[in-house]
N, C-alpha and C. Protein backbone atom coordinates (compact mmCIF):
# COMPACT_ATOMS: atom_id res chain seq x y z
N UNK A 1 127.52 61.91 57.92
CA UNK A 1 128.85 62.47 57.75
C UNK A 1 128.76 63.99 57.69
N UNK A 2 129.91 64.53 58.19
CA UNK A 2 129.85 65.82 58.88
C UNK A 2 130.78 66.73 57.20
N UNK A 3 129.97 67.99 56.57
CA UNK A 3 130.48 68.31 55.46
C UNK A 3 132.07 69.13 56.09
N UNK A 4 132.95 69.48 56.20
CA UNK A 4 134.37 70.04 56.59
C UNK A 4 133.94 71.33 56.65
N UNK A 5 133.21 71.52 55.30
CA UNK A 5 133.21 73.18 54.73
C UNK A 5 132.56 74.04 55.51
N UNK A 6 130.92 72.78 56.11
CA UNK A 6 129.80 73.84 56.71
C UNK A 6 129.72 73.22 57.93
N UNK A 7 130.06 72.26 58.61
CA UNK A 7 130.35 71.62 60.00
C UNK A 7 128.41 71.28 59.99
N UNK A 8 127.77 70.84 59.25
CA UNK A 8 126.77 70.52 59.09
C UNK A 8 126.44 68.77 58.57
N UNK A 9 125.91 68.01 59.21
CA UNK A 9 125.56 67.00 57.74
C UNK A 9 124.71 67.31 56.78
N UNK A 10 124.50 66.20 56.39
CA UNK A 10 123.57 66.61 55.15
C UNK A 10 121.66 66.29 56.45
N UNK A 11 121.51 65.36 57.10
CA UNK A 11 120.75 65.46 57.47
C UNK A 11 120.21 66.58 58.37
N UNK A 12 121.52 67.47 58.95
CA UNK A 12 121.33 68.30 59.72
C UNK A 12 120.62 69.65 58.83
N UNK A 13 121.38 69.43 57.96
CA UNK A 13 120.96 70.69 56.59
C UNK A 13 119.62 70.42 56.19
N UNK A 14 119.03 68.71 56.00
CA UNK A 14 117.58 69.03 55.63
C UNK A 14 116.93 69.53 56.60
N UNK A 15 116.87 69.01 58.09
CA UNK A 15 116.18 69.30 58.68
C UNK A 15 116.02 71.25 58.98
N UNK A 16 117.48 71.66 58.60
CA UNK A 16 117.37 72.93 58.78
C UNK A 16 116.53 74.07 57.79
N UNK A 17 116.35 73.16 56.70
CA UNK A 17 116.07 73.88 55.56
C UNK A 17 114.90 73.50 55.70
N UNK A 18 113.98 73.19 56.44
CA UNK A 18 112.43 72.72 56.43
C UNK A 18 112.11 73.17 57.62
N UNK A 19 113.31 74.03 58.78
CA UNK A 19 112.63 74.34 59.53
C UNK A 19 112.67 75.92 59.30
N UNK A 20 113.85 76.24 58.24
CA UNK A 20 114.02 77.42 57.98
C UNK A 20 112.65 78.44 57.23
N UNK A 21 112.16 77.08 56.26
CA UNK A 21 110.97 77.26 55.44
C UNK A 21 109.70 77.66 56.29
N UNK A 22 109.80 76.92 57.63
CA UNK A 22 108.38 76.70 58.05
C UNK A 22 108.25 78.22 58.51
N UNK A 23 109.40 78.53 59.39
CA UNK A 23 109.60 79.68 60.34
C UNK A 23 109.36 80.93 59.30
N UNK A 24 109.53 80.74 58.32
CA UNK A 24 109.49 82.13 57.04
C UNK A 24 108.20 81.76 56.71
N UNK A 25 107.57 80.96 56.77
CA UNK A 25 105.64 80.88 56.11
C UNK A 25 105.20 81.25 57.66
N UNK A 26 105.54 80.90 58.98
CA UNK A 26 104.74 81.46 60.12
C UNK A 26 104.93 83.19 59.98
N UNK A 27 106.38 83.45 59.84
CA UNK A 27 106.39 84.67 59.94
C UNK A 27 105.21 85.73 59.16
N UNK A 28 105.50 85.29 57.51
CA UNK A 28 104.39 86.06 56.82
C UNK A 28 103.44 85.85 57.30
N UNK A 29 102.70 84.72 57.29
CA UNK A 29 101.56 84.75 58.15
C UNK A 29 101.13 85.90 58.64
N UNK A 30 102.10 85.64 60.41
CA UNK A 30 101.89 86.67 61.27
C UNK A 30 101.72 88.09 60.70
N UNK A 31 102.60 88.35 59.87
CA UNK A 31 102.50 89.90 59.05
C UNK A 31 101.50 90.01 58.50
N UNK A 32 100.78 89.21 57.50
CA UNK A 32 99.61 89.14 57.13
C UNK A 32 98.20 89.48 57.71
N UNK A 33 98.05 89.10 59.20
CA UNK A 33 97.02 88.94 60.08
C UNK A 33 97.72 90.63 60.54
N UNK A 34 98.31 90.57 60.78
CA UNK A 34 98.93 91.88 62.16
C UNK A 34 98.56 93.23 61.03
N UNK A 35 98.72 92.99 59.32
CA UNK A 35 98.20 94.13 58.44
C UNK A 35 96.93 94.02 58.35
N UNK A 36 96.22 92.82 58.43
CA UNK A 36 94.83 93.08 58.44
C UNK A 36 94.17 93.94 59.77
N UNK A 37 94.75 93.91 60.73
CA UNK A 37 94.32 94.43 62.03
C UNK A 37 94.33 95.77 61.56
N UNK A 38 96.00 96.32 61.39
CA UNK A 38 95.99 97.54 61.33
C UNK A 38 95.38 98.31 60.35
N UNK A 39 94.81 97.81 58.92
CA UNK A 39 94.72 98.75 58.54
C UNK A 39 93.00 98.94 58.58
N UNK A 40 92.61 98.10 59.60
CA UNK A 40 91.18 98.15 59.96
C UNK A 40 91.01 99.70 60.30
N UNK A 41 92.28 99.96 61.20
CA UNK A 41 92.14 101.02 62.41
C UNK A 41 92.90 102.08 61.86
N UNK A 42 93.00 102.38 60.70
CA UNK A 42 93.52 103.53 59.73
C UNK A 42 92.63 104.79 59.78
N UNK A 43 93.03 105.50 60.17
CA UNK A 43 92.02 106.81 60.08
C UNK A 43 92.65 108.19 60.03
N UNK A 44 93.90 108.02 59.73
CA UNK A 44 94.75 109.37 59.10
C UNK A 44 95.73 109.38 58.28
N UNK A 45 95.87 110.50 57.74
CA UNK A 45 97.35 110.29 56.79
C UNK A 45 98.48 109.60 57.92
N UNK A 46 98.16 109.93 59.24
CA UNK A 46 99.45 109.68 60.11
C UNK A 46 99.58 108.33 60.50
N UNK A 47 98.63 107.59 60.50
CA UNK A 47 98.30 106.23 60.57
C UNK A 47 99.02 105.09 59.28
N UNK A 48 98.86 106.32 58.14
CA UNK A 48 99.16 105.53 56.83
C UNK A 48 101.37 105.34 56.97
N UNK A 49 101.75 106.60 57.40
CA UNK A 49 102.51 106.96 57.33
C UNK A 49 103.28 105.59 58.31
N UNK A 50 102.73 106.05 59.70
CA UNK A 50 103.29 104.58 60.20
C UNK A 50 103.31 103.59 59.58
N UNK A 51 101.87 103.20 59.20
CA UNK A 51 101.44 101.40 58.58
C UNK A 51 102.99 101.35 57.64
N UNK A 52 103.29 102.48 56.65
CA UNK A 52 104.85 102.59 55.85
C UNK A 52 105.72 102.15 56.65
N UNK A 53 106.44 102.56 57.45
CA UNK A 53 107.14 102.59 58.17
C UNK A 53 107.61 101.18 59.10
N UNK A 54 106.14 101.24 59.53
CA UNK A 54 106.50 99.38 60.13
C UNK A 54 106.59 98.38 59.04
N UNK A 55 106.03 98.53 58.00
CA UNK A 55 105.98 97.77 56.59
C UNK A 55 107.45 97.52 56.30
N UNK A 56 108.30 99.28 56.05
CA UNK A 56 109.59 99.01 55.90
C UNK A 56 110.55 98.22 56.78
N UNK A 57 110.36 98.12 58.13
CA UNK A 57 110.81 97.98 58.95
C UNK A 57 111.41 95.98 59.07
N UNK A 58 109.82 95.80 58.64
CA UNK A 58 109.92 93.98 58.90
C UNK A 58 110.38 93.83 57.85
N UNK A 59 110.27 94.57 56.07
CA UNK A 59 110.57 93.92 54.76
C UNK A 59 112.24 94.12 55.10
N UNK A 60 112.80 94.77 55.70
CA UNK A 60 114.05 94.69 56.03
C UNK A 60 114.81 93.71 56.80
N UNK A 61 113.80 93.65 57.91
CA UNK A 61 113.91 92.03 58.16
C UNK A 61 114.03 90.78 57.80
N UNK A 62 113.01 90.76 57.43
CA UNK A 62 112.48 89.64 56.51
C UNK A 62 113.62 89.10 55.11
N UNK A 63 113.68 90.27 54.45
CA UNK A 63 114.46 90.31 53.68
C UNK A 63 115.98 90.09 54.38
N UNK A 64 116.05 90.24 55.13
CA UNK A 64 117.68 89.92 55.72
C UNK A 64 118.20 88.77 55.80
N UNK A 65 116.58 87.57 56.33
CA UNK A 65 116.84 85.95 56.73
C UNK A 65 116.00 85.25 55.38
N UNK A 66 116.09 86.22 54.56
CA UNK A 66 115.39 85.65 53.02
C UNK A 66 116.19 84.29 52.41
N UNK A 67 117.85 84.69 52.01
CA UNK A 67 118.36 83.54 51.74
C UNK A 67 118.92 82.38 52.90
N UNK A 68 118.55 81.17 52.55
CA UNK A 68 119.08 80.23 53.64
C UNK A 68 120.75 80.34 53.20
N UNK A 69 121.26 80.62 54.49
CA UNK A 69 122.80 80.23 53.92
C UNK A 69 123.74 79.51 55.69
N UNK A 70 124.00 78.31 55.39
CA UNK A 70 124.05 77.83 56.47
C UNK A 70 125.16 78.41 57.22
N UNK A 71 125.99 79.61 57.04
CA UNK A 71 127.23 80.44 57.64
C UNK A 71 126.58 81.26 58.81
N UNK A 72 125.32 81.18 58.33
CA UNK A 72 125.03 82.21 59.71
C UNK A 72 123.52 81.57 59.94
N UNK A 73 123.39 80.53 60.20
CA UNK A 73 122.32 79.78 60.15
C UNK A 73 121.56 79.94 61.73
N UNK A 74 122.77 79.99 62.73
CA UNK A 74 122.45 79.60 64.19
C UNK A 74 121.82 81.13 64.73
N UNK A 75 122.63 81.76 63.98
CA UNK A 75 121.86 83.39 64.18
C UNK A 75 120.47 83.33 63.97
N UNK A 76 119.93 82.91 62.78
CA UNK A 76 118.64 83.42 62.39
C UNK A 76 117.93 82.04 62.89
N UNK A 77 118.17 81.26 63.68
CA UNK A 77 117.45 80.04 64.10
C UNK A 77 117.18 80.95 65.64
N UNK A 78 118.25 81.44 66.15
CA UNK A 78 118.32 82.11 67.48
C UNK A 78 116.97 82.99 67.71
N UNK A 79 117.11 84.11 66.46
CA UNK A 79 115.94 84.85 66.25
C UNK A 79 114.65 84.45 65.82
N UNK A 80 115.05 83.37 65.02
CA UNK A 80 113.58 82.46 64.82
C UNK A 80 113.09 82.43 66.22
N UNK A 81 113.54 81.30 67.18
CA UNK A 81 113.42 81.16 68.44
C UNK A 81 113.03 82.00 69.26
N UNK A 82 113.97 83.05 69.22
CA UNK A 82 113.34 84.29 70.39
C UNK A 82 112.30 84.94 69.69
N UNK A 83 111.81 85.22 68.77
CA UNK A 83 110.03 85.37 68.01
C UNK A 83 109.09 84.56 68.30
N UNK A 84 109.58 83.54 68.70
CA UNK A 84 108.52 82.33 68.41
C UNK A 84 108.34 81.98 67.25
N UNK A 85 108.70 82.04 66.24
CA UNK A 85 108.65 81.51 65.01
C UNK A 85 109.16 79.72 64.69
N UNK A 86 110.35 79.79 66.12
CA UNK A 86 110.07 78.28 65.63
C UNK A 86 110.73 77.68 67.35
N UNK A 87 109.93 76.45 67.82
CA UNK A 87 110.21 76.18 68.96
C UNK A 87 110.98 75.31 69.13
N UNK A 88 112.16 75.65 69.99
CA UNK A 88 113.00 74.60 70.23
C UNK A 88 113.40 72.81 70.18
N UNK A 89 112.18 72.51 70.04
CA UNK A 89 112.22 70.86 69.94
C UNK A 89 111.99 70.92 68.62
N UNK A 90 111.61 71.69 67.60
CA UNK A 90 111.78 71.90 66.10
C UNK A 90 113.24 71.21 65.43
N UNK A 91 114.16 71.92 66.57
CA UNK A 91 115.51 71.49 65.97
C UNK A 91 116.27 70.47 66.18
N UNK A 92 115.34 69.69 67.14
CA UNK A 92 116.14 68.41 67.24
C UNK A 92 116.37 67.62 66.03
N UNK A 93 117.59 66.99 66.17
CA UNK A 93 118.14 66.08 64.74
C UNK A 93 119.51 67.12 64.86
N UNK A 94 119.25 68.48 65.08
CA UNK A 94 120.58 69.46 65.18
C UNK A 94 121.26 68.69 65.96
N UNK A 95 122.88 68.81 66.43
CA UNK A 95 123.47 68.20 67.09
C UNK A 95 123.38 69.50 68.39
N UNK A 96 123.88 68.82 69.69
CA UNK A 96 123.62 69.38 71.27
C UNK A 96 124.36 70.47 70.73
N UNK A 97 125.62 70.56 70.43
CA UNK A 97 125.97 71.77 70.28
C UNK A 97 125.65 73.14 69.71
N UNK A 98 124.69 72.68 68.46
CA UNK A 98 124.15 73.61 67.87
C UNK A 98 122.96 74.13 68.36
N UNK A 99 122.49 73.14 69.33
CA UNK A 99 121.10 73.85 69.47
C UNK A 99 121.67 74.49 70.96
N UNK A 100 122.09 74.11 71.53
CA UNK A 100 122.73 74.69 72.93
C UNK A 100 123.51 76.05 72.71
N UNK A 101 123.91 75.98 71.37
CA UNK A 101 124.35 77.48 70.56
C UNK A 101 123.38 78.61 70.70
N UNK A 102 122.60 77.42 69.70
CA UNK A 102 121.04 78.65 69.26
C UNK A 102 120.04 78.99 70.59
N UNK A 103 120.29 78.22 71.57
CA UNK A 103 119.31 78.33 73.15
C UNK A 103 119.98 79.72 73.58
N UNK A 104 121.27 79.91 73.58
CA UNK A 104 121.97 80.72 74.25
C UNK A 104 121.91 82.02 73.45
N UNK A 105 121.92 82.02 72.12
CA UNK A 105 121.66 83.41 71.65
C UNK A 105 120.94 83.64 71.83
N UNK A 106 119.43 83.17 71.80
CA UNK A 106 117.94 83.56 71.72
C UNK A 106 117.90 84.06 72.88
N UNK A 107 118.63 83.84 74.15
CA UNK A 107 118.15 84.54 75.51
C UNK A 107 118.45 86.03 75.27
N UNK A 108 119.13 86.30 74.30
CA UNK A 108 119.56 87.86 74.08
C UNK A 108 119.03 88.82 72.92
């Protein structure tokens, strides 16, 4: 049964919220590995200055798709998607429309 409020079911919501989870543990990940690289290759104040900078850059990110809130759910599934953070057959159980939503933003 389809909730009125969030045009979601409830099964659609678990599955979203476990894929929302997964896509936010790949992401850190990736950040994790991508800071170990860089700060291998640190060798100036100007280096440090960047490593800041891109640091700020993703925690702003990151921090943006921090809370799950299913109002803008198809957005940050879109961007999941176009990262690679989470691959399209992930979301099946979504209904055609939603994922045919989220296919179409991610091309952009």
């Amino acid at each position: 049964m389809e909730s009125e409020l969030t045009g979601w079911t409830l099964e659609e919501q678990g599955l979203a919220r476990t894929v929302f989870e997964r896509a936010r543990a790949r992401e850190l990940e990736d950040l994790i590995l991508t800071l170990r690289t860089r700060t291998e290759d640190l060798q100036s104040s100007e280096d440090i200055w960047q490593l800041h900078d891109f640091l700020s850059i993703r925690r702003h990110g990151i921090e943006g798709r921090q809370a799950f809130q299913i109002s803008g759910l198809l957005f940050v599934f879109a961007a999941f998607v176009k990262e690679g953070l989470v691959e399209p057959e992930e979301l099946e159980g979504l209904s055609a429309d939603k994922r045919a939503k989220i296919s179409a933003m991610a091309l952009f």
